[in-house]
C-alpha atoms as a PDB file:
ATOM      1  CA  UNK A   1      -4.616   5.841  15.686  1.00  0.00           C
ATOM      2  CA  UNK A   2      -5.385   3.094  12.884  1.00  0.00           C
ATOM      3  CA  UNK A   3      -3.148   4.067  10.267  1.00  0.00           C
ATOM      4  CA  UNK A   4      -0.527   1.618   8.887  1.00  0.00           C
ATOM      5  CA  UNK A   5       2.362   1.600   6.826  1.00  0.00           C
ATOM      6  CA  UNK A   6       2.335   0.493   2.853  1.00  0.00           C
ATOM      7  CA  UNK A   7       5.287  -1.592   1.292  1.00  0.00           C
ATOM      8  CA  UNK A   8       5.970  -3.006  -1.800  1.00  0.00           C
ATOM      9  CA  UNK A   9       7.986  -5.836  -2.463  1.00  0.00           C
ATOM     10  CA  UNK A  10      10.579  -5.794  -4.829  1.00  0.00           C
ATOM     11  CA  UNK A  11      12.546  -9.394  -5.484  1.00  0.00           C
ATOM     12  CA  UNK A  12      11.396 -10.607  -2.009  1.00  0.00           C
ATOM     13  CA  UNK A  13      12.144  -7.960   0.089  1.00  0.00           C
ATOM     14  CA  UNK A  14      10.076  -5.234   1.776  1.00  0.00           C
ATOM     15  CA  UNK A  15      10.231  -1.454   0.757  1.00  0.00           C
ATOM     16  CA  UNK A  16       8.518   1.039   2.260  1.00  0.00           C
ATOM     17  CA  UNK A  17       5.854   2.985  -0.019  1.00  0.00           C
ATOM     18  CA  UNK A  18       4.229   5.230   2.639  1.00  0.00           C
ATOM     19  CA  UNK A  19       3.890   5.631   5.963  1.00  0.00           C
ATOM     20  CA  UNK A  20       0.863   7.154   8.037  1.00  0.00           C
ATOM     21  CA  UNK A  21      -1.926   5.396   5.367  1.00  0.00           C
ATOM     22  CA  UNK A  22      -4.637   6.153   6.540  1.00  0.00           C
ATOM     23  CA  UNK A  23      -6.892   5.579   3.122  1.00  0.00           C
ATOM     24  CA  UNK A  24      -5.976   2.597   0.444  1.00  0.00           C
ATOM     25  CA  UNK A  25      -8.807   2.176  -2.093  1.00  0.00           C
ATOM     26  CA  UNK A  26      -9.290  -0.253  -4.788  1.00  0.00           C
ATOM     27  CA  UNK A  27      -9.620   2.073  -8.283  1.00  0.00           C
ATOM     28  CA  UNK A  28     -10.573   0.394 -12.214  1.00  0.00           C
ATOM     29  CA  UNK A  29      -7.747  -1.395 -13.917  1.00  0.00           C
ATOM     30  CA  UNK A  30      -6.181  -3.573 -10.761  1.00  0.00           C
ATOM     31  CA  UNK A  31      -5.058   0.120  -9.370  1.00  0.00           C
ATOM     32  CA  UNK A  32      -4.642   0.748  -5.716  1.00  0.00           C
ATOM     33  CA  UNK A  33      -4.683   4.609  -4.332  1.00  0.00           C
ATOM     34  CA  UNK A  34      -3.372   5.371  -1.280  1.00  0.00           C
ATOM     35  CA  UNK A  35      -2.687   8.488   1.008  1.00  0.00           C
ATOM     36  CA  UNK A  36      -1.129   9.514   4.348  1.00  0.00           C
ATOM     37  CA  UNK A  37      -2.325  11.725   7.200  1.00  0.00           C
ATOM     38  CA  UNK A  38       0.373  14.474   5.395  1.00  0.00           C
ATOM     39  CA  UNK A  39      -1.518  14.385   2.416  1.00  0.00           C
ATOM     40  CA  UNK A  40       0.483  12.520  -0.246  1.00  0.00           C
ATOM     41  CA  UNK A  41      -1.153  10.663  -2.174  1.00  0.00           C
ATOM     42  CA  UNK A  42      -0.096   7.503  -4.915  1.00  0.00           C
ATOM     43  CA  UNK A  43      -1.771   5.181  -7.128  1.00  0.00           C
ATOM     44  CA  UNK A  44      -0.178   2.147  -8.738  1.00  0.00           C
ATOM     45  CA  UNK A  45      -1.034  -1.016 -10.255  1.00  0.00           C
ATOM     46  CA  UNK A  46      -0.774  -3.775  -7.898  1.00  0.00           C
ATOM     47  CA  UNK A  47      -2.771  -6.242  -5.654  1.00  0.00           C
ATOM     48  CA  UNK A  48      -2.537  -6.735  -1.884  1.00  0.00           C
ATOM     49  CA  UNK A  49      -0.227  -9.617  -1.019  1.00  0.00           C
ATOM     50  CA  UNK A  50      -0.638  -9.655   2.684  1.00  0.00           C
ATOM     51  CA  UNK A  51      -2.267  -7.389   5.199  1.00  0.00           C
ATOM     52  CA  UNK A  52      -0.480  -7.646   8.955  1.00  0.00           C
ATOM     53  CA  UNK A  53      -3.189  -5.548  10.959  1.00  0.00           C
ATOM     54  CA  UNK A  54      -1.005  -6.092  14.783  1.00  0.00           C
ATOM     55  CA  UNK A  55       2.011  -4.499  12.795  1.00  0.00           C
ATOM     56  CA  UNK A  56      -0.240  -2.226  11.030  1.00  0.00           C
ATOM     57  CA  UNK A  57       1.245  -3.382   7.832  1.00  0.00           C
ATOM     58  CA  UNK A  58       0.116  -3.782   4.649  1.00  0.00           C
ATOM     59  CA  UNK A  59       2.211  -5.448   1.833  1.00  0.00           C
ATOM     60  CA  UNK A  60       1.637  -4.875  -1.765  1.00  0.00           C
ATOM     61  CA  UNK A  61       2.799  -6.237  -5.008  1.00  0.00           C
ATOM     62  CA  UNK A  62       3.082  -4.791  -8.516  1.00  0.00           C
ATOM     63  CA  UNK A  63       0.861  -6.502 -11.178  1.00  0.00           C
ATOM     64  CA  UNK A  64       1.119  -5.585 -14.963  1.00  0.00           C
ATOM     65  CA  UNK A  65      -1.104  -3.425 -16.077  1.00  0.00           C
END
């Protein structure tokens, strides 16, 4: 399986947004949608910060918006 796990950081640490993601889309207005094999689904305003594809990890921050 391909799916990773989505974090945000918050003051320079790591926290885990959702696990299993196996969609993250780009929406209008700097928003990101995401959703797991279980079906839950989020959408937030941020921007990727890093993407660690051997760790299957990516890393998100939130933007204003």
């Amino acid at each position: 399986m391909c799916e990773a796990s989505v974090y945000i950081e918050k003051e320079g640490k790591e926290e885990l947004l959702l696990d299993s993601v196996d969609v993250l889309e780009p929406q209008e207005g700097g928003k990101i949608y995401i959703r797991n094999l279980a079906g839950e689904q989020k959408t937030l305003t941020a921007r990727i910060k890093k993407i660690r594809l051997v760790e299957h990890k990516i890393i998100l921050e939130r933007t204003e918006g």
